[in-house]
Protein backbone atom coordinates (compact mmCIF):
# COMPACT_ATOMS: atom_id res chain seq x y z
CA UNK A 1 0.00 0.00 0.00
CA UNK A 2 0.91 3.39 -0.57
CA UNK A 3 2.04 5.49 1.90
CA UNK A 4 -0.45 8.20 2.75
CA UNK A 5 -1.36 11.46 4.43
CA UNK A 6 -4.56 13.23 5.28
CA UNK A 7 -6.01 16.44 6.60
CA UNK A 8 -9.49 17.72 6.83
CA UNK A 9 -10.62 20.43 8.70
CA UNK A 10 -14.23 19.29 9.18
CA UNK A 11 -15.45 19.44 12.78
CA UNK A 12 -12.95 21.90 13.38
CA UNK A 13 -12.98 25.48 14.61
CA UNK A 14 -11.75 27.63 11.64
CA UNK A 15 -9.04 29.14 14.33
CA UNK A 16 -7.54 25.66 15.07
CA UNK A 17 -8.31 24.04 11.54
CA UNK A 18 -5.38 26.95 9.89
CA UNK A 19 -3.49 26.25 12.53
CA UNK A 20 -3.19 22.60 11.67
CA UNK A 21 -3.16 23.48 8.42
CA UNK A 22 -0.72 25.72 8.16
CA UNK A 23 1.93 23.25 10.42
CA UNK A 24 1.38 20.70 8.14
CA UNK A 25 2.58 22.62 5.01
CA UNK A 26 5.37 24.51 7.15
CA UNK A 27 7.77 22.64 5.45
CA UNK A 28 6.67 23.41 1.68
CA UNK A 29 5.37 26.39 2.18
CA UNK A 30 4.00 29.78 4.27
CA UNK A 31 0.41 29.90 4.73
CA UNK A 32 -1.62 33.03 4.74
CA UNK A 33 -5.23 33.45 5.71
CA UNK A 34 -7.34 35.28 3.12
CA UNK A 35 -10.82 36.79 3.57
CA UNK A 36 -13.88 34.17 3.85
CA UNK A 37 -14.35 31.07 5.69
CA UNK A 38 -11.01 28.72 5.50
CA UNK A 39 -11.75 25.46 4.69
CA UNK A 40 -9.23 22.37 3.48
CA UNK A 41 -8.93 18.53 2.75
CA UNK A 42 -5.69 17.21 1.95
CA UNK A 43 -4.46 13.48 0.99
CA UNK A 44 -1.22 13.01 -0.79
CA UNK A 45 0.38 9.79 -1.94
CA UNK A 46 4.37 9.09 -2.66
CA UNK A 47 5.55 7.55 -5.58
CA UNK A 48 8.68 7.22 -6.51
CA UNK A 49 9.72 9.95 -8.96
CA UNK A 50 6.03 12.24 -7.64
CA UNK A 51 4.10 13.13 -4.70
CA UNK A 52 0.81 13.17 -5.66
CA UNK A 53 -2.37 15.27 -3.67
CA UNK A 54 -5.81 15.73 -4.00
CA UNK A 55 -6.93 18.95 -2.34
CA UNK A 56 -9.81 20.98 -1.43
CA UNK A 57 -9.18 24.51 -0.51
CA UNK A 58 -10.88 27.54 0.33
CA UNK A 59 -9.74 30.88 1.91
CA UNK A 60 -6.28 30.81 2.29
CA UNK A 61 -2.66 31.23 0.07
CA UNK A 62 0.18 29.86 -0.23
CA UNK A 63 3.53 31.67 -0.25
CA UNK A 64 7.30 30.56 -1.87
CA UNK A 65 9.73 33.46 -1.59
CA UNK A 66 11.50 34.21 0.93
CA UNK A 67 11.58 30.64 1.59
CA UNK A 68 12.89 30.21 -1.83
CA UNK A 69 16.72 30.32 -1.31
CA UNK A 70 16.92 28.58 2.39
CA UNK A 71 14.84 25.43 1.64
CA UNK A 72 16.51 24.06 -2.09
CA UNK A 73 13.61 22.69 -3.13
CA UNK A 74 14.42 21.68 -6.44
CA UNK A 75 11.11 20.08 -8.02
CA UNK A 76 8.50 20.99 -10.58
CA UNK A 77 4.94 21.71 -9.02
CA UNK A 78 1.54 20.61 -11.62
CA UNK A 79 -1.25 22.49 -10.17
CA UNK A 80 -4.39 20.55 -11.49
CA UNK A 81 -7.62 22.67 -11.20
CA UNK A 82 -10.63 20.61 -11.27
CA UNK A 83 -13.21 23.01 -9.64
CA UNK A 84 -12.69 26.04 -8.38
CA UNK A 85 -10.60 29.14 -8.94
CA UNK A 86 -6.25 28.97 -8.59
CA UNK A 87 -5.43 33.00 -8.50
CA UNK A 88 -1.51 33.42 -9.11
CA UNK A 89 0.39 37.18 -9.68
CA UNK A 90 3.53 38.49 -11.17
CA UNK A 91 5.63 36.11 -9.12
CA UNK A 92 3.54 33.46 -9.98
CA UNK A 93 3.75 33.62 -14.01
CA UNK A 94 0.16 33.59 -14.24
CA UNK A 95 -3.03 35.46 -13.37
CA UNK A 96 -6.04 32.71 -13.11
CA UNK A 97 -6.45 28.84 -13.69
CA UNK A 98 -10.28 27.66 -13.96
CA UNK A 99 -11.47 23.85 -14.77
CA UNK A 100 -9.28 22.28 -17.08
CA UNK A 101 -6.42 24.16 -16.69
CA UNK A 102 -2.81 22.67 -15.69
CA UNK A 103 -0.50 25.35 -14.00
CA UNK A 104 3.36 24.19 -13.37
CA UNK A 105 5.52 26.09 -11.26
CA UNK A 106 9.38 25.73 -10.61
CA UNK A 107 10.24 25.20 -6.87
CA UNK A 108 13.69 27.43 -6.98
CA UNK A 109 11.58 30.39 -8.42
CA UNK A 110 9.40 32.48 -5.97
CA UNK A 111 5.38 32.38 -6.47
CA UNK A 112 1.52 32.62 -4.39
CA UNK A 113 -1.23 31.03 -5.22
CA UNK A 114 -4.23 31.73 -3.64
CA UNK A 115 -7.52 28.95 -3.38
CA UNK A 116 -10.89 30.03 -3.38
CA UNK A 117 -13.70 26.59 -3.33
CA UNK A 118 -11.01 24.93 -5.30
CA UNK A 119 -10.78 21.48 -5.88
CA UNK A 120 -7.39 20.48 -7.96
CA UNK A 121 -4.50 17.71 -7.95
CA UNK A 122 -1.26 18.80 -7.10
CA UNK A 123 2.14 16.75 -8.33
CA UNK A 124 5.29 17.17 -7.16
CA UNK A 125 7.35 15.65 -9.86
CA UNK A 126 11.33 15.72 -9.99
CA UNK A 127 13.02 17.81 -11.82
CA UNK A 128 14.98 15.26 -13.94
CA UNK A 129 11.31 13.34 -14.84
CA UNK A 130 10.04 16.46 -16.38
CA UNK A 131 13.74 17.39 -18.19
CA UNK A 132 13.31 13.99 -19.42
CA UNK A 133 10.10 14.39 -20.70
CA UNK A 134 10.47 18.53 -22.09
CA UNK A 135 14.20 18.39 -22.80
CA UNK A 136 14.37 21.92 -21.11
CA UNK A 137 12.38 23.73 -18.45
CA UNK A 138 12.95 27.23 -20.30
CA UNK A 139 9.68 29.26 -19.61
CA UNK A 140 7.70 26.43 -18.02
CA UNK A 141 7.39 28.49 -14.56
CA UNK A 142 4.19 30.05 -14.82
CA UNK A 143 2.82 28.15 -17.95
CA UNK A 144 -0.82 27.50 -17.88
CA UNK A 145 -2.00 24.53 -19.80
CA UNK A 146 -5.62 24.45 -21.13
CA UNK A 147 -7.71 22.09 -22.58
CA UNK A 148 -8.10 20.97 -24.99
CA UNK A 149 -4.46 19.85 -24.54
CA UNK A 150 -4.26 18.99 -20.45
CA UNK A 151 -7.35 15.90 -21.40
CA UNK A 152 -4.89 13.02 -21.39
CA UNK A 153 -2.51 14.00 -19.08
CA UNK A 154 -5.75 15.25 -16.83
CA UNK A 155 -7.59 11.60 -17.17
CA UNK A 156 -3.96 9.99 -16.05
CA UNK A 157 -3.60 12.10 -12.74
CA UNK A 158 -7.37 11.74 -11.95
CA UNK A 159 -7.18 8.17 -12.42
CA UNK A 160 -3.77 7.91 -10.14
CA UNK A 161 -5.90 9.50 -6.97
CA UNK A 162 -8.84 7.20 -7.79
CA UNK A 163 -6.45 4.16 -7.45
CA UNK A 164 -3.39 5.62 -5.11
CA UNK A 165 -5.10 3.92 -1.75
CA UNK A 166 -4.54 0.18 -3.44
CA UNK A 167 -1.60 0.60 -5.52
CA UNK A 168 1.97 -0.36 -4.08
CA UNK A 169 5.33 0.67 -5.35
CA UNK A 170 6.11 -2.00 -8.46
CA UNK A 171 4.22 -0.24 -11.19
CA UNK A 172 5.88 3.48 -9.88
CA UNK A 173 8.62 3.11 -12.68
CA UNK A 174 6.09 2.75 -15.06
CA UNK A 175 4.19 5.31 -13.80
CA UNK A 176 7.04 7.69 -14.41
CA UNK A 177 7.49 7.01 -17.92
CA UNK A 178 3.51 7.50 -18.84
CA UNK A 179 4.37 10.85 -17.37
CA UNK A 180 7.41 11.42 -19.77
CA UNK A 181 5.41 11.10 -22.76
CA UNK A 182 2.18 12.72 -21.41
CA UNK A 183 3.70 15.89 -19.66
CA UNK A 184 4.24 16.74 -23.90
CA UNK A 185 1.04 16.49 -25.14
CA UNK A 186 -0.38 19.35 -22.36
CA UNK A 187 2.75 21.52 -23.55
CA UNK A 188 2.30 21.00 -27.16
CA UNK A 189 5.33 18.79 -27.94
CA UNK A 190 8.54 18.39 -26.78
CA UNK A 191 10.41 22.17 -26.02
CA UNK A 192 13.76 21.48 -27.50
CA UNK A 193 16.31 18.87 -29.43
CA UNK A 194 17.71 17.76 -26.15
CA UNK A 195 14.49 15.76 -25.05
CA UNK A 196 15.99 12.19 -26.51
CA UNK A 197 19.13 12.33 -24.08
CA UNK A 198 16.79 13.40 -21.18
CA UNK A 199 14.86 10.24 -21.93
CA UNK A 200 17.95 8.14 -22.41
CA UNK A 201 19.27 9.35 -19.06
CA UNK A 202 15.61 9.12 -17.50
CA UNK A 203 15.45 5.42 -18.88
CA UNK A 204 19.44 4.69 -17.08
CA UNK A 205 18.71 6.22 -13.93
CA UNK A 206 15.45 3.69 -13.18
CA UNK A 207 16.99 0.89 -14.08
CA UNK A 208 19.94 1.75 -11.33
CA UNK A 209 16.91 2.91 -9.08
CA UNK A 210 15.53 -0.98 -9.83
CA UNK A 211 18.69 -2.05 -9.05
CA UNK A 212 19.33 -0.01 -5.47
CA UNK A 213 15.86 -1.59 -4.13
CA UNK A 214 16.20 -4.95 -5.24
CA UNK A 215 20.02 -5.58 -3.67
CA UNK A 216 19.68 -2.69 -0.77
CA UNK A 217 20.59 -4.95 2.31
CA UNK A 218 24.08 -5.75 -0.25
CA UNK A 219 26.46 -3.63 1.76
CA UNK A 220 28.81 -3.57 -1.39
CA UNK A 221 26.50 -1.78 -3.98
CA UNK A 222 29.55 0.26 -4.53
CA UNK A 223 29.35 2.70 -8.15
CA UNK A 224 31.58 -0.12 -9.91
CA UNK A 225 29.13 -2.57 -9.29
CA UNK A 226 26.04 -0.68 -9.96
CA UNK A 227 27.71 0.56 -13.26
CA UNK A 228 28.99 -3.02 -14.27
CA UNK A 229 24.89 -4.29 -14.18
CA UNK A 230 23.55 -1.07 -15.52
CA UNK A 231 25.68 -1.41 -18.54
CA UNK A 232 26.91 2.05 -18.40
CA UNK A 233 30.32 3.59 -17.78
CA UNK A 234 31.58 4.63 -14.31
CA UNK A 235 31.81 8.35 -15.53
CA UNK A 236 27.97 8.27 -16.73
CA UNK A 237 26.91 7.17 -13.64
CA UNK A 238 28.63 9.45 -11.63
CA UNK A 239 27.37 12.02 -14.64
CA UNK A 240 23.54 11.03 -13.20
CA UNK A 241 23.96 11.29 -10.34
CA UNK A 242 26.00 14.66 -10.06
CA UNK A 243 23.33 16.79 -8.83
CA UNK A 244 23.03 13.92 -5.72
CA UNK A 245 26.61 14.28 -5.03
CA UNK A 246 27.35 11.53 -6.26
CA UNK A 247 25.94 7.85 -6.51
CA UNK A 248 27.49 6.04 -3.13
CA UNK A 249 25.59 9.26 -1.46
CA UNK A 250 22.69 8.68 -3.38
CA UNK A 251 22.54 5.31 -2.30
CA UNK A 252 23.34 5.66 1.12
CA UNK A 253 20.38 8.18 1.15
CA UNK A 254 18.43 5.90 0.09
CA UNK A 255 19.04 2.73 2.79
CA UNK A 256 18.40 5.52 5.16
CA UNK A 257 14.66 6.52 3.41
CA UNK A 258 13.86 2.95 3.82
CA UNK A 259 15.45 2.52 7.14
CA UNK A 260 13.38 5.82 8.08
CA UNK A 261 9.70 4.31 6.51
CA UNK A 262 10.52 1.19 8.62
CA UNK A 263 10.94 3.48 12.18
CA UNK A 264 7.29 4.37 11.00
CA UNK A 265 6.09 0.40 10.74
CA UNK A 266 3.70 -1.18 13.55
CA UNK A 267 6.44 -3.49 13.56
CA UNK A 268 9.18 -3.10 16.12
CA UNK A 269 12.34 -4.32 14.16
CA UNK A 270 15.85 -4.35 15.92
CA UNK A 271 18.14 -1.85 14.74
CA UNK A 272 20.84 -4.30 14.26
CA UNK A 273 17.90 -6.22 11.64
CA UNK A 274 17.39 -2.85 10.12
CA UNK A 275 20.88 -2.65 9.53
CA UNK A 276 21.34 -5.81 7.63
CA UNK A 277 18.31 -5.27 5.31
CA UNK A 278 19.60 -2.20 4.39
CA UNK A 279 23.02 -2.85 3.56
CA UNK A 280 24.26 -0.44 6.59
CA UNK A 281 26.57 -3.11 8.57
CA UNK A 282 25.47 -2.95 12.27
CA UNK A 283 23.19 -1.10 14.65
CA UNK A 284 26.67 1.59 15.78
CA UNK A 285 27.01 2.06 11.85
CA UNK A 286 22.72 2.45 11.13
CA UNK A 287 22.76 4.81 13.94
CA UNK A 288 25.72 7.23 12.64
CA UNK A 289 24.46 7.83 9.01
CA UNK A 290 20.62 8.06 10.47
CA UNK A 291 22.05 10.60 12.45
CA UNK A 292 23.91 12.34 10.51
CA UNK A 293 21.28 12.30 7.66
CA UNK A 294 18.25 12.91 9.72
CA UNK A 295 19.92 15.35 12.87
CA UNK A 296 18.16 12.77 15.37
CA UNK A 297 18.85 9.35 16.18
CA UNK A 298 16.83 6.20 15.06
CA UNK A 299 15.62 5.34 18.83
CA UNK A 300 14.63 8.92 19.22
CA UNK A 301 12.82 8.83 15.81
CA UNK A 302 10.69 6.05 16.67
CA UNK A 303 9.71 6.87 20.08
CA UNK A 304 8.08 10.46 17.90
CA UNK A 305 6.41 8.55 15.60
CA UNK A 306 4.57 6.36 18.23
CA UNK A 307 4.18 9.40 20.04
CA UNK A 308 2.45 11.38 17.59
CA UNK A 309 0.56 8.29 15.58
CA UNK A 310 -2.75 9.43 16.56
CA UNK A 311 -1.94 13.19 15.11
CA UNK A 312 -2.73 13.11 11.45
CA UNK A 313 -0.97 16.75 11.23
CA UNK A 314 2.07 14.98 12.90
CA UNK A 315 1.84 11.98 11.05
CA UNK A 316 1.48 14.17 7.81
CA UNK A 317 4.12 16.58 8.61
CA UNK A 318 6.69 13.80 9.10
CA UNK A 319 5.61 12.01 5.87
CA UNK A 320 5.85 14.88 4.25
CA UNK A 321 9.31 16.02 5.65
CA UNK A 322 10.67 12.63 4.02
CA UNK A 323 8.70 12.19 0.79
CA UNK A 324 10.50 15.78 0.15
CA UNK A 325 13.83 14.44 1.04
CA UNK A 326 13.40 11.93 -1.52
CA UNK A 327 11.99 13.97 -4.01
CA UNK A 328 15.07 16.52 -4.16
């Protein structure tokens, strides 16, 4: 199953409700109240190479600019209105999105949106999924999409929130490339010559992401061994996995991601277990790179999450916190 967060602020006072609300997207985002009565449902879904929400919003705006610089947030935002009104502004690119429309904003550039009774799909999608799938960002901050060419790629995100709750993570890879070759068709075509080498790279990158969760508890996934079964050169690896600092950090970050979605389990696994699934040696050596990946030890991190299991903001925010991580 997918993992998942939700937030509604039904039954709530409007006071508390933005309060929740606006701790839950702390991380992402400021939160401003706006004139009329605030009212919000929230429930995203990770995937691999996309977080993916379904939202209903009214009264309130969210704000990226200060925040811009400090956070390196480094993903491509699809705004998805269904219902509803999406107001934007000079920062934003773009002045209104109704029904229909698709609005995509780059997280390194400032913007605010503001929601009145809006009902739309939000994606999160890496930045290297849409390269591969454009060939070049260029102008795409601020672009509003409109149907008639947003109908496939709408039907494809609608029909990812109607099955999120029973899908698992085998079918995320393919998931990713329906997005490469739909993202085009709501642009109007690929933006520039480059697009085929995005793709290429796209298409090598999955198969060593394949390759990371199939042999993670192998403690010698070193970059010669991951090129050697990839069938690509040492240098084009490291080449892929420049902007991660490199592939043994990349996969190192990502024993600790599953290390981290295990803390969250019912199940109370040893560290010393967690340690040999995940290809981090022993409990002393899963409890230095947690550490020094997350700024709080393992132990610590799993005493929270019981702590806070029956706080869906809590629950959420943490999610969130480490889809993010993943995502950048």
């Amino acid at each position: 199953m997918k993992e998942e967060i939700r937030f509604s602020s039904d039954g709530l006072a409007e006071d508390e409700a933005f309060a929740r609300y606006h701790r839950l997207y702390a991380n992402g985002a400021d939160v401003v109240r706006l004139d009329g009565p605030f009212r919000a449902s929230v429930t995203g879904w990770r995937f691999r190479h996309m977080l993916l929400f379904d939202r209903h919003l009214s009264g309130m705006a969210h704000v990226r600019e200060e925040r811009v610089q400090a956070d390196g947030f480094d993903h491509i935002v699809l705004h998805h209105v269904l219902s509803g009104s999406l107001t934007g502004g000079p920062r934003s690119g773009f002045e209104r999105a109704g029904p229909g429309d698709i609005v995509f904003l780059d997280t390194r550039r400032g913007h605010r949106t503001e929601a009145r009774d809006l009902h739309l799909i939000t994606a999160s999608v890496s930045r290297d999924l849409v390269l591969a799938a454009v060939g070049s960002l260029g102008a795409l901050h601020g672009h509003v999409a409109q149907a008639p060419d947003t109908a496939m790629l709408s039907d494809f995100l609608q029909s990812l929130v109607r099955h999120a709750p029973t899908l698992d993570d085998r079918h995320d890879g393919a998931f990713a490339r329906a997005l490469i070759e739909l993202l085009p068709t709501a642009l109007g075509g690929p933006r520039d010559v480059a697009v085929e080498a995005r793709r290429q790279d796209h298409l090598r990158r999955e198969a060593v992401e394949q390759l990371i969760e199939r042999e993670i508890a192998n403690p010698n996934l070193t970059g010669a061994a991951i090129a050697e079964q990839v069938g690509v050169s040492r240098a084009t690896l490291y080449r892929l996995y420049q902007r991660s600092d490199g592939i043994a950090r990349h996969v190192r970050r990502r024993r600790i991601d599953a290390v981290r979605r295990a803390l969250e389990g019912v199940e109370d696994r040893d560290l010393g277990e967690l340690a040999q699934a995940y290809g981090l040696g022993d409990a002393a050596a899963l409890v230095r790179a947690f550490q020094a990946d997350q700024g709080i030890d393992p132990a610590t991190y799993r005493a929270r999450v019981r702590q806070g299991r029956g706080d869906p903001v809590e629950t959420g925010t943490r999610r969130w916190n480490g889809w993010m991580q993943e995502l950048d």
